[in-house]
N, C-alpha and C. Protein backbone atom coordinates (compact mmCIF):
# COMPACT_ATOMS: atom_id res chain seq x y z
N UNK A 1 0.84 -1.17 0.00
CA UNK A 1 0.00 0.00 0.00
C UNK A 1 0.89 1.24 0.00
N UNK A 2 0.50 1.91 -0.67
CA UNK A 2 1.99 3.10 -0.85
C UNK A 2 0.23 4.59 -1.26
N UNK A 3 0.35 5.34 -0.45
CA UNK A 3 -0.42 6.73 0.11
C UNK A 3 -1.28 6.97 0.38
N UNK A 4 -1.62 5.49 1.30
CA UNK A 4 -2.97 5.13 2.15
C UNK A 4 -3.87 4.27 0.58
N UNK A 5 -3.53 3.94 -0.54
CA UNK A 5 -4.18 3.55 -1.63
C UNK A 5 -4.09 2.04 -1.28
N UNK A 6 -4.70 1.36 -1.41
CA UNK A 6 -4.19 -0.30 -1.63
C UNK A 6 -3.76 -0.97 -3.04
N UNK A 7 -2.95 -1.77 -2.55
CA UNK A 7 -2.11 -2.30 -3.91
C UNK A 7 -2.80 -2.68 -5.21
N UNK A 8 -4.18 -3.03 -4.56
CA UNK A 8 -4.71 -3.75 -6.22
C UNK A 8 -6.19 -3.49 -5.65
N UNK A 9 -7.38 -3.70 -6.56
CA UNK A 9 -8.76 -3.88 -6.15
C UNK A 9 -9.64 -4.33 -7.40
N UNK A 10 -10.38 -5.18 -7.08
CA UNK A 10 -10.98 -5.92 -8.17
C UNK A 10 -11.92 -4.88 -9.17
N UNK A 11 -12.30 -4.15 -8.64
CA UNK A 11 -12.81 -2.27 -9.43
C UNK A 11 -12.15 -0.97 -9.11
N UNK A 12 -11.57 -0.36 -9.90
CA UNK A 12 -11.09 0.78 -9.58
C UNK A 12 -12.05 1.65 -10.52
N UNK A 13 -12.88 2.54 -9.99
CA UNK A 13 -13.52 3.69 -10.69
C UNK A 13 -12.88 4.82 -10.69
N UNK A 14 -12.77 5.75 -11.49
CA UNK A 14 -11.93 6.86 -11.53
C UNK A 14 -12.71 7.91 -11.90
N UNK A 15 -13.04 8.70 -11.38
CA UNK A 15 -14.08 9.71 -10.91
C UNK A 15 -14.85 10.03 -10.36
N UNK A 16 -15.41 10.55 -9.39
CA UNK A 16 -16.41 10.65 -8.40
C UNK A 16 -17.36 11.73 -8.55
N UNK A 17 -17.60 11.42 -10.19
CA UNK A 17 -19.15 12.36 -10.46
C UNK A 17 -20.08 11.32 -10.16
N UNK A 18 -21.58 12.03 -11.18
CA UNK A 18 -22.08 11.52 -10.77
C UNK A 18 -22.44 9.65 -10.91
N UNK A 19 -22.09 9.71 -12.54
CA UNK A 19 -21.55 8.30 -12.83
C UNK A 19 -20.62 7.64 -12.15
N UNK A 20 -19.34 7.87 -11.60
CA UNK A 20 -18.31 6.93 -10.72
C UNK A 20 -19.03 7.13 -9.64
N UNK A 21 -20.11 7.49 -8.90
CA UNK A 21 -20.58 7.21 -7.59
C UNK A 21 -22.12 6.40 -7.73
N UNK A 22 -22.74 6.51 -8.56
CA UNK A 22 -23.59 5.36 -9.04
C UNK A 22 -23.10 3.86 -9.36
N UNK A 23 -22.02 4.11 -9.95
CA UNK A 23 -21.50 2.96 -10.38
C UNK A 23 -20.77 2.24 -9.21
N UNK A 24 -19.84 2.67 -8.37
CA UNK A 24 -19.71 2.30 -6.96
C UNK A 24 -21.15 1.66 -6.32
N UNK A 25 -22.23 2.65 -6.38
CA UNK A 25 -23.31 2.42 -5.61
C UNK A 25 -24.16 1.19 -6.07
N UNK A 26 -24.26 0.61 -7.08
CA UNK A 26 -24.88 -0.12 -7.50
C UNK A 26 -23.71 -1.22 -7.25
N UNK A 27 -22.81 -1.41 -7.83
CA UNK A 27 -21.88 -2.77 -7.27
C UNK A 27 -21.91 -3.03 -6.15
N UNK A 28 -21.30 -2.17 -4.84
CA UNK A 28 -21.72 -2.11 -3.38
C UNK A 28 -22.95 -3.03 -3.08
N UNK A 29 -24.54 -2.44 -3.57
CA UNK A 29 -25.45 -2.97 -3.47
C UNK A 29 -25.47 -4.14 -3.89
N UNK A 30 -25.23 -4.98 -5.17
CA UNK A 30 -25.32 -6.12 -5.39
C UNK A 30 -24.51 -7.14 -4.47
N UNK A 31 -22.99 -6.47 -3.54
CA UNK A 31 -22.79 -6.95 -2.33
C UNK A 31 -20.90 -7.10 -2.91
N UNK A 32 -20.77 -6.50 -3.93
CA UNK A 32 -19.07 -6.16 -4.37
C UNK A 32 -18.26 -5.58 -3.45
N UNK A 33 -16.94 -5.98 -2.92
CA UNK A 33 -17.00 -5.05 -1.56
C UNK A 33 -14.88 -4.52 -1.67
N UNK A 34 -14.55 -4.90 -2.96
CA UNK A 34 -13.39 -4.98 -3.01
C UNK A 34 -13.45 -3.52 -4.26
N UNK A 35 -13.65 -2.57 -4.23
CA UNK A 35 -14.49 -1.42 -4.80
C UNK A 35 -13.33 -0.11 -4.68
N UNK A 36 -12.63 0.70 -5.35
CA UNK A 36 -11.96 1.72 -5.21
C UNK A 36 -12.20 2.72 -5.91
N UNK A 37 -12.53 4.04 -5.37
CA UNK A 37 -13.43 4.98 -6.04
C UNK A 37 -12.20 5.94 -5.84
N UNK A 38 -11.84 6.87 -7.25
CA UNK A 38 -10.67 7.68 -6.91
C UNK A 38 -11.25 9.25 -7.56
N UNK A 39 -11.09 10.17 -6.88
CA UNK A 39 -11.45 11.27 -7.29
C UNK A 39 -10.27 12.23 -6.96
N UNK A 40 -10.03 13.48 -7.52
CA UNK A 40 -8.77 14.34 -7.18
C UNK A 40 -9.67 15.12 -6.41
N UNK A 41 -10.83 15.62 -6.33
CA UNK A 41 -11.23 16.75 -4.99
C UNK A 41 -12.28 15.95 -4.52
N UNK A 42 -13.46 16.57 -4.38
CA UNK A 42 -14.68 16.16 -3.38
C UNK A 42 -15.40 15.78 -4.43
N UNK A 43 -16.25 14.37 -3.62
CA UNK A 43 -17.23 14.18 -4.71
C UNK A 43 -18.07 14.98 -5.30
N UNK A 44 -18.15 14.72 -7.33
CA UNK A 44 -19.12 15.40 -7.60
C UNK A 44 -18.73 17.41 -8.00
N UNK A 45 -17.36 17.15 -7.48
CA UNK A 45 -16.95 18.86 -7.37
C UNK A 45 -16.37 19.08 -8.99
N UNK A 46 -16.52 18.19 -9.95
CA UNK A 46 -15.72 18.28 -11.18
C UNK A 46 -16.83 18.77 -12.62
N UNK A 47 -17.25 18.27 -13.35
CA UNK A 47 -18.16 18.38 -14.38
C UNK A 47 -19.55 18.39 -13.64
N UNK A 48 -19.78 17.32 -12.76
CA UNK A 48 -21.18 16.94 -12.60
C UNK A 48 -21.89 17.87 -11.28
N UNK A 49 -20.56 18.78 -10.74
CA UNK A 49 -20.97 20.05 -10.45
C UNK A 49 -21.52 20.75 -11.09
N UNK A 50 -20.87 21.24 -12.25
CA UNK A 50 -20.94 22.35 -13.30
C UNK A 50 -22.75 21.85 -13.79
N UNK A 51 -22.90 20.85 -14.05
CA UNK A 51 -24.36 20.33 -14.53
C UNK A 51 -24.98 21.04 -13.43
N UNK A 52 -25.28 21.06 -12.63
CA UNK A 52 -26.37 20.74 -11.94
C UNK A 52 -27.37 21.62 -12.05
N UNK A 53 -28.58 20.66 -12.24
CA UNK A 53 -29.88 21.05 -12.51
C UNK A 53 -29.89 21.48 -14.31
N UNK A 54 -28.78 20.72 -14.86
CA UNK A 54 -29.13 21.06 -16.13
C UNK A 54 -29.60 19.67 -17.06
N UNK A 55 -30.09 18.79 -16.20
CA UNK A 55 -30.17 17.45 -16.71
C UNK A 55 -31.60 17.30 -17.02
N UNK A 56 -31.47 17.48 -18.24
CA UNK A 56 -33.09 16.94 -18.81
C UNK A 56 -33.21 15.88 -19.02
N UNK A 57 -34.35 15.48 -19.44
CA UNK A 57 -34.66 13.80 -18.94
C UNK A 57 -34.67 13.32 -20.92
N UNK A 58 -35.22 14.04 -22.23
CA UNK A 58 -34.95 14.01 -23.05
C UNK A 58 -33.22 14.09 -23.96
N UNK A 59 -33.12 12.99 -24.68
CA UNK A 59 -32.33 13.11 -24.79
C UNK A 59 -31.84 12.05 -26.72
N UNK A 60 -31.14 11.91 -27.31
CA UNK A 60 -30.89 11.45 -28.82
C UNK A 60 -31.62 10.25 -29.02
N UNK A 61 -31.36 9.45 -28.24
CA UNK A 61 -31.94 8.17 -28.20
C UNK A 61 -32.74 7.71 -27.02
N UNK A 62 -33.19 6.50 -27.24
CA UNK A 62 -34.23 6.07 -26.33
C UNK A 62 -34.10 5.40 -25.15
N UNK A 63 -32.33 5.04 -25.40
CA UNK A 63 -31.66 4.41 -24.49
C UNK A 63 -31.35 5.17 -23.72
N UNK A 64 -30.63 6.46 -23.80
CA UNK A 64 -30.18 7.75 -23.24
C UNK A 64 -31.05 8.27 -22.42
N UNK A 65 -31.90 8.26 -22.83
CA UNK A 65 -33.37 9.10 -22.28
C UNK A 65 -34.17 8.38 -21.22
N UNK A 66 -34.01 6.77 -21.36
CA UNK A 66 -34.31 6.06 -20.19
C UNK A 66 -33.23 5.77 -19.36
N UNK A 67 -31.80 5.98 -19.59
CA UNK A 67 -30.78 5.82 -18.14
C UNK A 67 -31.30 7.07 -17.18
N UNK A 68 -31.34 8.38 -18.25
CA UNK A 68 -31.84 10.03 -16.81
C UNK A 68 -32.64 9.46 -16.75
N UNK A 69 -33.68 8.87 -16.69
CA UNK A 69 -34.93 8.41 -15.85
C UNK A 69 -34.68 7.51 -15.25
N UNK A 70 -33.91 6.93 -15.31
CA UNK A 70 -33.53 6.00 -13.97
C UNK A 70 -32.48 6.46 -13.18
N UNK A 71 -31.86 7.80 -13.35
CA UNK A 71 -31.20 7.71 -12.51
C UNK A 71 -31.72 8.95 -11.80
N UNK A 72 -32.76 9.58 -11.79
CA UNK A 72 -33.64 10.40 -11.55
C UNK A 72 -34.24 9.57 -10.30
N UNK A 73 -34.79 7.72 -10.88
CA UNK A 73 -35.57 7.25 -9.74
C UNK A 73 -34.33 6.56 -8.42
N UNK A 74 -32.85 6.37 -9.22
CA UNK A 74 -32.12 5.98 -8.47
C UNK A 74 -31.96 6.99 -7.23
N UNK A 75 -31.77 8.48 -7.40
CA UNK A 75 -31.24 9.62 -6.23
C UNK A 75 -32.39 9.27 -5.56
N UNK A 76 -33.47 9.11 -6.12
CA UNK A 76 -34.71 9.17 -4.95
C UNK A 76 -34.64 7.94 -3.99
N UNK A 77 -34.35 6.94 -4.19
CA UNK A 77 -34.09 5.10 -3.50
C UNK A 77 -32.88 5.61 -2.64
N UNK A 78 -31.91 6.06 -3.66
CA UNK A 78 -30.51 6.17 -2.69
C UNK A 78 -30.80 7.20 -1.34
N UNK A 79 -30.87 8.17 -2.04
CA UNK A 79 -31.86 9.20 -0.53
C UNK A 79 -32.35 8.46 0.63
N UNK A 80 -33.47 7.58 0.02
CA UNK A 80 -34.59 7.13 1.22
C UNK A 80 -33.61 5.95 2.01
N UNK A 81 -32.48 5.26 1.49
CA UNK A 81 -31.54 4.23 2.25
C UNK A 81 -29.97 4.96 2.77
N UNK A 82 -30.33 5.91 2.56
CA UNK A 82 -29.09 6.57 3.46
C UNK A 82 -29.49 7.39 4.43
């Protein structure tokens, strides 16, 4: 372990917007526990700052347009279990 980091981890996510903290959050939940989430400041303080509240739920495709709606219903679940 060399700057409090551990040597290896079976997921390393690298960013802590709002995608690298969903994506943590959902592995976690399925019960993944070997999980390393790396961000250079505070979560969320990078791009998915700069968004906020600019996320419309429309979007190119149909696929696109149903992940913001689920992840619209995800903040609301994650909320009510934390």
């Amino acid at each position: 372990m060399t700057d409090g980091l551990p040597g290896r981890a079976r997921v390393v996510i690298i960013g802590g917007g709002v995608i690298g903290a969903s994506v943590a959050y959902h592995l976690a939940a399925l019960g993944w526990t070997d999980l390393l989430l790396l961000e250079q400041g505070q979560l969320s303080c990078g791009t998915t700052w700069h968004a906020a509240g600019l996320v419309g739920q429309l979007r190119a495709t149909e696929s696109g347009t149903r992940l913001v709606q689920y992840s619209k219903i995800g903040r609301a679940s994650c909320r009510e279990r934390v």
